[in-house]
C-alpha atoms as a PDB file:
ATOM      1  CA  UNK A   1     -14.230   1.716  29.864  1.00  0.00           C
ATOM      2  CA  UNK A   2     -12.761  -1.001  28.102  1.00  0.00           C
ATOM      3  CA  UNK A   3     -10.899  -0.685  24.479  1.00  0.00           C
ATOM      4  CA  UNK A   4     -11.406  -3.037  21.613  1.00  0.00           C
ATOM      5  CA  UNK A   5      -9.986  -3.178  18.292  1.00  0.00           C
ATOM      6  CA  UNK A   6     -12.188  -3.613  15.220  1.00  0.00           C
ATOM      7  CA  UNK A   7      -9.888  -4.607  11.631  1.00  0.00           C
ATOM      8  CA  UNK A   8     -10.852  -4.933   8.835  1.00  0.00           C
ATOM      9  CA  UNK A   9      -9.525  -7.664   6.723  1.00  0.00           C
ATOM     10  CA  UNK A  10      -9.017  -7.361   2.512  1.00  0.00           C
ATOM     11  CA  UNK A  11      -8.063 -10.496   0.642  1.00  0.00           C
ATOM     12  CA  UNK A  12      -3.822 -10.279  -0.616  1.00  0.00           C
ATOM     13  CA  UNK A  13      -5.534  -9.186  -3.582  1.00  0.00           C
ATOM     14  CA  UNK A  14      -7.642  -6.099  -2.219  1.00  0.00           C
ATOM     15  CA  UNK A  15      -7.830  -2.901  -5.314  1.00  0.00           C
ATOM     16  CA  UNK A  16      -9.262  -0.124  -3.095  1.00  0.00           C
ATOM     17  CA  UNK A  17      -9.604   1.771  -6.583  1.00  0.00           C
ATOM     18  CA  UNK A  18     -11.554  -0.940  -7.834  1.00  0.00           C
ATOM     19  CA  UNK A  19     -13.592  -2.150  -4.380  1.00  0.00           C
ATOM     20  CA  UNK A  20     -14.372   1.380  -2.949  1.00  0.00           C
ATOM     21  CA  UNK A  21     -17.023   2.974  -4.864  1.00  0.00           C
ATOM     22  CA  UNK A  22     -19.148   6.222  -3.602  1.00  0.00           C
ATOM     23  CA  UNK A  23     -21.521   4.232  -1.730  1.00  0.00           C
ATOM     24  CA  UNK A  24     -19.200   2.467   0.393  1.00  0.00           C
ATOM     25  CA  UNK A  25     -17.261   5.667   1.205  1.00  0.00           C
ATOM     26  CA  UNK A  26     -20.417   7.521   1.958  1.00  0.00           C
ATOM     27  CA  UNK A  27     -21.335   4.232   4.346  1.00  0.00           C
ATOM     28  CA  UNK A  28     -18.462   4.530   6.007  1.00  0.00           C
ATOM     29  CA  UNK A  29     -18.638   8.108   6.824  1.00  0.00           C
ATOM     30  CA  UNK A  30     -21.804   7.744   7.961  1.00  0.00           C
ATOM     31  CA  UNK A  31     -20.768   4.978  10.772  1.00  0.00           C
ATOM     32  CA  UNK A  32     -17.829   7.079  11.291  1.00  0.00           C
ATOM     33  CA  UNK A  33     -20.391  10.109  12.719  1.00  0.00           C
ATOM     34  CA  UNK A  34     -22.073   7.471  14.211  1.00  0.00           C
ATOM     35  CA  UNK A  35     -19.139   6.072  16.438  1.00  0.00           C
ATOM     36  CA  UNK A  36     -17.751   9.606  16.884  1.00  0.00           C
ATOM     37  CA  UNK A  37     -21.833  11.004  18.233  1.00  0.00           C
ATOM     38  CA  UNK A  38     -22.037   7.816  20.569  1.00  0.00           C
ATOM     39  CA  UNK A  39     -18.827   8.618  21.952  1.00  0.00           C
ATOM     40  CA  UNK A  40     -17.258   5.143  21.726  1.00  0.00           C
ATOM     41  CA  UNK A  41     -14.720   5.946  18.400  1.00  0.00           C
ATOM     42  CA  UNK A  42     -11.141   6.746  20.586  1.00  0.00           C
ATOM     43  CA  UNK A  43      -9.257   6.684  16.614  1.00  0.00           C
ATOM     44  CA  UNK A  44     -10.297   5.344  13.214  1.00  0.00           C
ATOM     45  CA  UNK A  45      -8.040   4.918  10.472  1.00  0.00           C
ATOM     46  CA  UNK A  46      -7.771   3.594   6.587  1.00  0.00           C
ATOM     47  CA  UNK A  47      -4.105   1.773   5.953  1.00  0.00           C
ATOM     48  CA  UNK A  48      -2.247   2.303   2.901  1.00  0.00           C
ATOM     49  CA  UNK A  49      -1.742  -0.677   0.770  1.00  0.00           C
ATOM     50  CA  UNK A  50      -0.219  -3.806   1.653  1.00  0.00           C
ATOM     51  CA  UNK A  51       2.314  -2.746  -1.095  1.00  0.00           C
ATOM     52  CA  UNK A  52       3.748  -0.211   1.198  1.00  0.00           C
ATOM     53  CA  UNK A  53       4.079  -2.263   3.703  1.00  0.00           C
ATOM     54  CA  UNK A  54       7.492  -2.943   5.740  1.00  0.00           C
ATOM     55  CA  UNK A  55       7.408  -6.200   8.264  1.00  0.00           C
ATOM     56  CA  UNK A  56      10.532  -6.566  10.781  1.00  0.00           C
ATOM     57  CA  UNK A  57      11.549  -9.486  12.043  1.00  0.00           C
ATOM     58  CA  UNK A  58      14.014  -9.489  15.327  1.00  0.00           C
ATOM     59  CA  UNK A  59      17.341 -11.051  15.175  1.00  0.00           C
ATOM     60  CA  UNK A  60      18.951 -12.662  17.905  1.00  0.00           C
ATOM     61  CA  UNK A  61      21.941  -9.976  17.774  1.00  0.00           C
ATOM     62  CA  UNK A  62      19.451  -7.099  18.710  1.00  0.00           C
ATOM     63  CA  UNK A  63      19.366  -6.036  14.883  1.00  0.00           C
ATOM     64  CA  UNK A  64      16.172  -6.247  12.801  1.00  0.00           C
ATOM     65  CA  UNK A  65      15.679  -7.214   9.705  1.00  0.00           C
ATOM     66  CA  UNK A  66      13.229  -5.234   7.076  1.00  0.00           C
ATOM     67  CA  UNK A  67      11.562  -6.732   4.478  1.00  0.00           C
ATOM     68  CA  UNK A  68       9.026  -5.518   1.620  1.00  0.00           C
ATOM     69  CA  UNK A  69       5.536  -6.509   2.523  1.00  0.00           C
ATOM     70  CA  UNK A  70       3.429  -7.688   4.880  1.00  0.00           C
ATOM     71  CA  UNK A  71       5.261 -10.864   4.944  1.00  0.00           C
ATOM     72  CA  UNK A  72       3.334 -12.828   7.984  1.00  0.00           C
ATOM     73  CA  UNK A  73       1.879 -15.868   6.484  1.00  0.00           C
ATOM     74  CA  UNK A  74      -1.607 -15.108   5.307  1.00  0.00           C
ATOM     75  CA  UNK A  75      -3.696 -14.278   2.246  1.00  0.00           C
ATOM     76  CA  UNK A  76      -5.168 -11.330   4.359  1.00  0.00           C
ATOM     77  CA  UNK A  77      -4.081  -7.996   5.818  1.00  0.00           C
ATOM     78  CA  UNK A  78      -5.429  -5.276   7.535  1.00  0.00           C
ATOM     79  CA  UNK A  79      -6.890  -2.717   5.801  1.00  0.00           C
ATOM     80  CA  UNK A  80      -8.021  -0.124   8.365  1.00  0.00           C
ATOM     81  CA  UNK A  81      -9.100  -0.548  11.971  1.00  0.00           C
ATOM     82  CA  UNK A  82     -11.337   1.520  14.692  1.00  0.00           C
ATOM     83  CA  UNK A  83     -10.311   1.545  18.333  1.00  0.00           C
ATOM     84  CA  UNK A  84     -13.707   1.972  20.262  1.00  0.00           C
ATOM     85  CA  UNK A  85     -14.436   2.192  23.899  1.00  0.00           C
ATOM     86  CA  UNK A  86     -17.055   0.259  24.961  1.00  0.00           C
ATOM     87  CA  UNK A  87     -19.167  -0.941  28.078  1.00  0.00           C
ATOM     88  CA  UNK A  88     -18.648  -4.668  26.837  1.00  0.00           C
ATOM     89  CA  UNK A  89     -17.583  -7.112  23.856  1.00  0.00           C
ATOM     90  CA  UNK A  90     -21.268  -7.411  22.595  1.00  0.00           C
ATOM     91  CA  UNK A  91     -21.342  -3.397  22.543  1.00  0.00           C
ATOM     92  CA  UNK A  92     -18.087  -3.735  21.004  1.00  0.00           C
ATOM     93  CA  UNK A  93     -19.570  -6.657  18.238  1.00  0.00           C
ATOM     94  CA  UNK A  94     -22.586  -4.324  17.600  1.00  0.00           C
ATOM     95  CA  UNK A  95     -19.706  -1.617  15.837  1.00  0.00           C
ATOM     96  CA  UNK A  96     -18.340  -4.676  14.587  1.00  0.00           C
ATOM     97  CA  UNK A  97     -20.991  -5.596  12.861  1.00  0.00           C
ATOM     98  CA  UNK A  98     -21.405  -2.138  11.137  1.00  0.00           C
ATOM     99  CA  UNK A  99     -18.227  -1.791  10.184  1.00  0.00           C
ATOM    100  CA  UNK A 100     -18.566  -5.111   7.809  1.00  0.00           C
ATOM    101  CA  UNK A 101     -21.503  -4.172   6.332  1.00  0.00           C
ATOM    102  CA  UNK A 102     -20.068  -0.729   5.565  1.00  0.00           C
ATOM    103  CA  UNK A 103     -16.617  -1.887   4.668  1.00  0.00           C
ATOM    104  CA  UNK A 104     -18.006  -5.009   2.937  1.00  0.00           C
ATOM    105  CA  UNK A 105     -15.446  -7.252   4.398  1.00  0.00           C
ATOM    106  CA  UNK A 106     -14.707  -9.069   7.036  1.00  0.00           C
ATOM    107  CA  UNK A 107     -13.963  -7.708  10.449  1.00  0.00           C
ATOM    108  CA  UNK A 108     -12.305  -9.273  13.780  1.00  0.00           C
ATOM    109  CA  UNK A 109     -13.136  -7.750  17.091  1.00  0.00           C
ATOM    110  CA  UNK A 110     -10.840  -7.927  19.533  1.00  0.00           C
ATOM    111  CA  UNK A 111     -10.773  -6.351  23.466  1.00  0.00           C
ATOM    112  CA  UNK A 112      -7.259  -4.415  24.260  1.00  0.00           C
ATOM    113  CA  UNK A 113      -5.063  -5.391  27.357  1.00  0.00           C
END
């Protein structure tokens, strides 16, 4: 069965301490058993923030360099992500669209290789 990827995007700005509440936790966990009871959640997980982030860039000697940050030009990141397995991309959009109403944030589908 086919693999997509579904990211969620925060703004460069993103407080998870202030955004998150109970209610959007509790949302989440609830699509979370969802995915899992449907059988199309292969892995699920919540990124650290962009803070922690380390971006490498490849040199032409072979080396790489490693920078602080997320450091790709955009005022977004990804904040967490859900690989799902299923039958099509409008299965695949109907998890989608969960997962922005739960995360309250925008989400981009996208099928695997």
């Amino acid at each position: 069965m086919p693999q997509y990827l579904v990211a969620i995007h925060h703004p460069d700005d993103y407080d998870p301490f202030v955004k998150e509440d109970e209610a959007m936790s509790r949302d989440i966990d609830v699509l979370n058993e969802e995915m899992i009871a449907a059988g199309v959640r292969v892995f699920a997980g919540g990124l650290q923030p962009v803070s922690r982030a380390k971006s490498l860039r490849g040199q032409p000697d072979g080396s790489a360099l490693i920078t602080d940050g997320p450091y790709i030009e955009t005022k977004e990141y990804i904040g967490g992500f859900w690989v799902l397995e299923a039958a099509d991309l409008d299965e695949a959009l109907a998890g989608g669209r969960k997962a922005a109403v739960a995360c309250r944030a925008r989400v981009k589908v996208r099928p695997f290789h």
